[in-house]
C-alpha atoms as a PDB file:
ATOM      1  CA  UNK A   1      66.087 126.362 153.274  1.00  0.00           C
ATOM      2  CA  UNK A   2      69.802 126.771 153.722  1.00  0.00           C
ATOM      3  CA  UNK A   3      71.628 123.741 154.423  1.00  0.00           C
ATOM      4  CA  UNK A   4      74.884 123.625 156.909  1.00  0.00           C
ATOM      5  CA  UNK A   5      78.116 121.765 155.424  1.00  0.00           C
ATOM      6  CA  UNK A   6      78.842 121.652 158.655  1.00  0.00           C
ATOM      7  CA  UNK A   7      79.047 118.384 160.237  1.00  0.00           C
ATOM      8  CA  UNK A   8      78.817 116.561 164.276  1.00  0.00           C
ATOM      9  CA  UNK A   9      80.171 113.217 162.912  1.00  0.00           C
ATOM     10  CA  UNK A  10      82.921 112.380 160.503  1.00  0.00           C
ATOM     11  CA  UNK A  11      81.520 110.896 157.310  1.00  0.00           C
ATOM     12  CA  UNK A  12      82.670 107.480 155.065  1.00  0.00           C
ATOM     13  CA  UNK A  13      82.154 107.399 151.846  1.00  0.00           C
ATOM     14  CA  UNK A  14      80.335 103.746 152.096  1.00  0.00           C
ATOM     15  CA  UNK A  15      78.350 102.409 149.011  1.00  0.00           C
ATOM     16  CA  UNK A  16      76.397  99.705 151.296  1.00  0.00           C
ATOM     17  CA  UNK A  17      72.342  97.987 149.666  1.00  0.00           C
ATOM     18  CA  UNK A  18      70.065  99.799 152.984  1.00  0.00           C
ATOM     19  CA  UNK A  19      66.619  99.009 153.577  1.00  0.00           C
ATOM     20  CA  UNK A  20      64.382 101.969 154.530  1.00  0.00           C
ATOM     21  CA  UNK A  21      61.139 101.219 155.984  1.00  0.00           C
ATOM     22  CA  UNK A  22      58.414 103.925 156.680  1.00  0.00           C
ATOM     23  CA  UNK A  23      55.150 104.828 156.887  1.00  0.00           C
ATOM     24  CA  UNK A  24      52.578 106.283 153.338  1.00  0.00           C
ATOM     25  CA  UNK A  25      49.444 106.904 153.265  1.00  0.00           C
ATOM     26  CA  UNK A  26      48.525 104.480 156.393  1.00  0.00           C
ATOM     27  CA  UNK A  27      50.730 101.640 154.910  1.00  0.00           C
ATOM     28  CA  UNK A  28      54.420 100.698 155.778  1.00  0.00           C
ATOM     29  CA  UNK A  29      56.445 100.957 152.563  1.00  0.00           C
ATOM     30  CA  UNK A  30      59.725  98.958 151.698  1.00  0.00           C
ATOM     31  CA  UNK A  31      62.176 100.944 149.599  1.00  0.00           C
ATOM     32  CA  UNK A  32      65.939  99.067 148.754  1.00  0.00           C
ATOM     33  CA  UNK A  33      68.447 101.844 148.326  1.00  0.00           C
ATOM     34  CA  UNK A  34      72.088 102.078 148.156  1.00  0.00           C
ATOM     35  CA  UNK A  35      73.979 104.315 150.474  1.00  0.00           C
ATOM     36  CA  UNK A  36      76.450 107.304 149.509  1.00  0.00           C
ATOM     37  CA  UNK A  37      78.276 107.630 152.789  1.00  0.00           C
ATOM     38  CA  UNK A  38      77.435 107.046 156.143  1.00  0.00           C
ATOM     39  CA  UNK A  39      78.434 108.796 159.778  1.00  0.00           C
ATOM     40  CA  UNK A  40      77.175 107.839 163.104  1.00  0.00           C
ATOM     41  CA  UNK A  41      74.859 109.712 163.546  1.00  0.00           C
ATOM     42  CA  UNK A  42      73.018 109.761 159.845  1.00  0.00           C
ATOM     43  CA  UNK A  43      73.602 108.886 156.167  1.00  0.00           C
ATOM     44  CA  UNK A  44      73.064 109.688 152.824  1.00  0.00           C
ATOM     45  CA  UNK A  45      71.118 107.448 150.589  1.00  0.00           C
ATOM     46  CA  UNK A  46      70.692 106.900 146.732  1.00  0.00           C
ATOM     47  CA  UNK A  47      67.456 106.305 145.501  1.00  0.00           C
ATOM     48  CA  UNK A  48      64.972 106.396 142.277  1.00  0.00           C
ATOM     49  CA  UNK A  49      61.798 107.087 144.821  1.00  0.00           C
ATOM     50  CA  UNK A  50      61.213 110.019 146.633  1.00  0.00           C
ATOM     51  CA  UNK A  51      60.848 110.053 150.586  1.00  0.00           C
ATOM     52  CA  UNK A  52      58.502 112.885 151.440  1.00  0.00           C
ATOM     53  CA  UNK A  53      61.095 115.370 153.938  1.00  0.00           C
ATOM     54  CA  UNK A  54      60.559 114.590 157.730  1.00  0.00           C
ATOM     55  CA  UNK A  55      59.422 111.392 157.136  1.00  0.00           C
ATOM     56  CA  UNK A  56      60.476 109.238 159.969  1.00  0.00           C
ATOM     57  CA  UNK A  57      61.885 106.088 158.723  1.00  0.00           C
ATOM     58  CA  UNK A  58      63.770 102.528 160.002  1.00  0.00           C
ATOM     59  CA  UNK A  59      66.762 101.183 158.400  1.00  0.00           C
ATOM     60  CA  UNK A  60      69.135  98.476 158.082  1.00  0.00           C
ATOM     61  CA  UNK A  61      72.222  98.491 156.446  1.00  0.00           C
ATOM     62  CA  UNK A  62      74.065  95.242 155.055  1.00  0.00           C
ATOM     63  CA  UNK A  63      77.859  95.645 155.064  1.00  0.00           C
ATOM     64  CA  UNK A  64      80.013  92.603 153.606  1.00  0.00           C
ATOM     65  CA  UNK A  65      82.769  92.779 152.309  1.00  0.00           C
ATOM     66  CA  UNK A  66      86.713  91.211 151.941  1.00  0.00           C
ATOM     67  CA  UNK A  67      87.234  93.206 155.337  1.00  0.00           C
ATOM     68  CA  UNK A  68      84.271  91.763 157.252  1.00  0.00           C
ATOM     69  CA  UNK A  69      84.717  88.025 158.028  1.00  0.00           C
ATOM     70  CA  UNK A  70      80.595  87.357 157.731  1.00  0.00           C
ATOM     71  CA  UNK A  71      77.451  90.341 156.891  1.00  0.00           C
ATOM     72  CA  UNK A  72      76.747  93.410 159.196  1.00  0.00           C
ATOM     73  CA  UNK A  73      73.104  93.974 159.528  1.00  0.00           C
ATOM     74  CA  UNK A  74      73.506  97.759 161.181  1.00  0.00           C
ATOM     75  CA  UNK A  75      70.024  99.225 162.574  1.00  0.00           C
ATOM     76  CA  UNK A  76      69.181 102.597 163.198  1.00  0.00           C
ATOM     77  CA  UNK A  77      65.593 105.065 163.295  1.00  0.00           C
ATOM     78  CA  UNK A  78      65.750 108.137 162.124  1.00  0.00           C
ATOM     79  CA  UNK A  79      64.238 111.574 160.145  1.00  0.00           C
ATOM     80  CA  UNK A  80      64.418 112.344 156.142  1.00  0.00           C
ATOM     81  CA  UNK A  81      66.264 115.876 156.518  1.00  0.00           C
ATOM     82  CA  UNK A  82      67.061 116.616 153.081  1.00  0.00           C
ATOM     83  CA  UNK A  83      65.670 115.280 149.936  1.00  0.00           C
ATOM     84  CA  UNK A  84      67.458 116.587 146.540  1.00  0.00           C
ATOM     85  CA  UNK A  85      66.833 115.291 142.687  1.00  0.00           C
ATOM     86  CA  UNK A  86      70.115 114.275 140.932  1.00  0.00           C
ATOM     87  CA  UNK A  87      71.158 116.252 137.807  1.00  0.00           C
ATOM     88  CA  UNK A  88      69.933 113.090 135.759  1.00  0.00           C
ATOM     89  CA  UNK A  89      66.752 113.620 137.459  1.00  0.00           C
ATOM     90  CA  UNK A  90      66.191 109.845 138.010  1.00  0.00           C
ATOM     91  CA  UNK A  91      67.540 109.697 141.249  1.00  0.00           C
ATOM     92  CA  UNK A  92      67.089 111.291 144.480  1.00  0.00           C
ATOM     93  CA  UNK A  93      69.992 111.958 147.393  1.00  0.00           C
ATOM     94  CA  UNK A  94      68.263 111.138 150.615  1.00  0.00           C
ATOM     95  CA  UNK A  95      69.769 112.661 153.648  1.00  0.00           C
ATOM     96  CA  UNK A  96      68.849 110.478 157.159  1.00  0.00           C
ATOM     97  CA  UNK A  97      69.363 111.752 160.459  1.00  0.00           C
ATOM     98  CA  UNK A  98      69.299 108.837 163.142  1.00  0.00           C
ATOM     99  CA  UNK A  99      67.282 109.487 166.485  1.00  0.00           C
ATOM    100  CA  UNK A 100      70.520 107.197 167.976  1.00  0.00           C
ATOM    101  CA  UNK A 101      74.072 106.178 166.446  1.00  0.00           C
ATOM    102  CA  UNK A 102      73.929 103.420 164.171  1.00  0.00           C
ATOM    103  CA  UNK A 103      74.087 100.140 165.652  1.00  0.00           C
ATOM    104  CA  UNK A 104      74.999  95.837 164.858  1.00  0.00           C
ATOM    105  CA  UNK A 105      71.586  94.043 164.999  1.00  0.00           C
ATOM    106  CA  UNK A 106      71.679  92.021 168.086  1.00  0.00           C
ATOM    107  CA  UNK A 107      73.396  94.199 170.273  1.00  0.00           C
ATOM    108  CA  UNK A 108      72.385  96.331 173.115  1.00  0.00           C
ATOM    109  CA  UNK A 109      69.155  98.504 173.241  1.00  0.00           C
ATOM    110  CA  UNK A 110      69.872 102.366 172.105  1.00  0.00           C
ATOM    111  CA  UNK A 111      68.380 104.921 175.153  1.00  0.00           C
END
């Protein structure tokens, strides 16, 4: 599968702790990542498990930080798009595309 370079949102390159929450094998699974940068509409994650591709998935990303006065807890639901083993070959780049921009816990419903 070819992938595009091409991109709808601008991307930050954000190293953030994420928790990704999905479904295996009838049980929800908790996986702590770290992410790599992070757009609107998706993000890429850092990982040493592997997230089977189209897996959809919940997150929530905890920003703090000099620049924030207290922690972010940023929500979104999305799809595994990509899924690619580092060139140390402990690690896996997990690419998340979110159903809805990414949004602060406690505030409005997404459509």
């Amino acid at each position: 599968m070819q992938y595009s370079k091409e991109r709808r949102f601008r991307r930050f390159n954000l190293e953030f702790p994420v928790s990704l929450t999905f479904s295996a094998g009838g049980q929800t699974r908790l996986l702590r990542t770290t992410s790599k940068n992070v757009s609107i509409g998706g993000l890429l994650l850092r990982t040493n498990h592997q997230v089977p591709l189209h897996t959809p998935v919940n997150l929530t990303m905890h920003v703090q930080g000099p620049a924030f006065r207290r922690l972010l807890h940023l929500v979104a639901e999305g799809e595994v798009v990509r899924v690619e083993r580092s060139d140390s070959d402990t690690e896996f780049a997990i690419a998340v595309e979110c159903k809805y921009p990414i949004m602060e816990l406690g505030s409005p419903a997404s459509p």
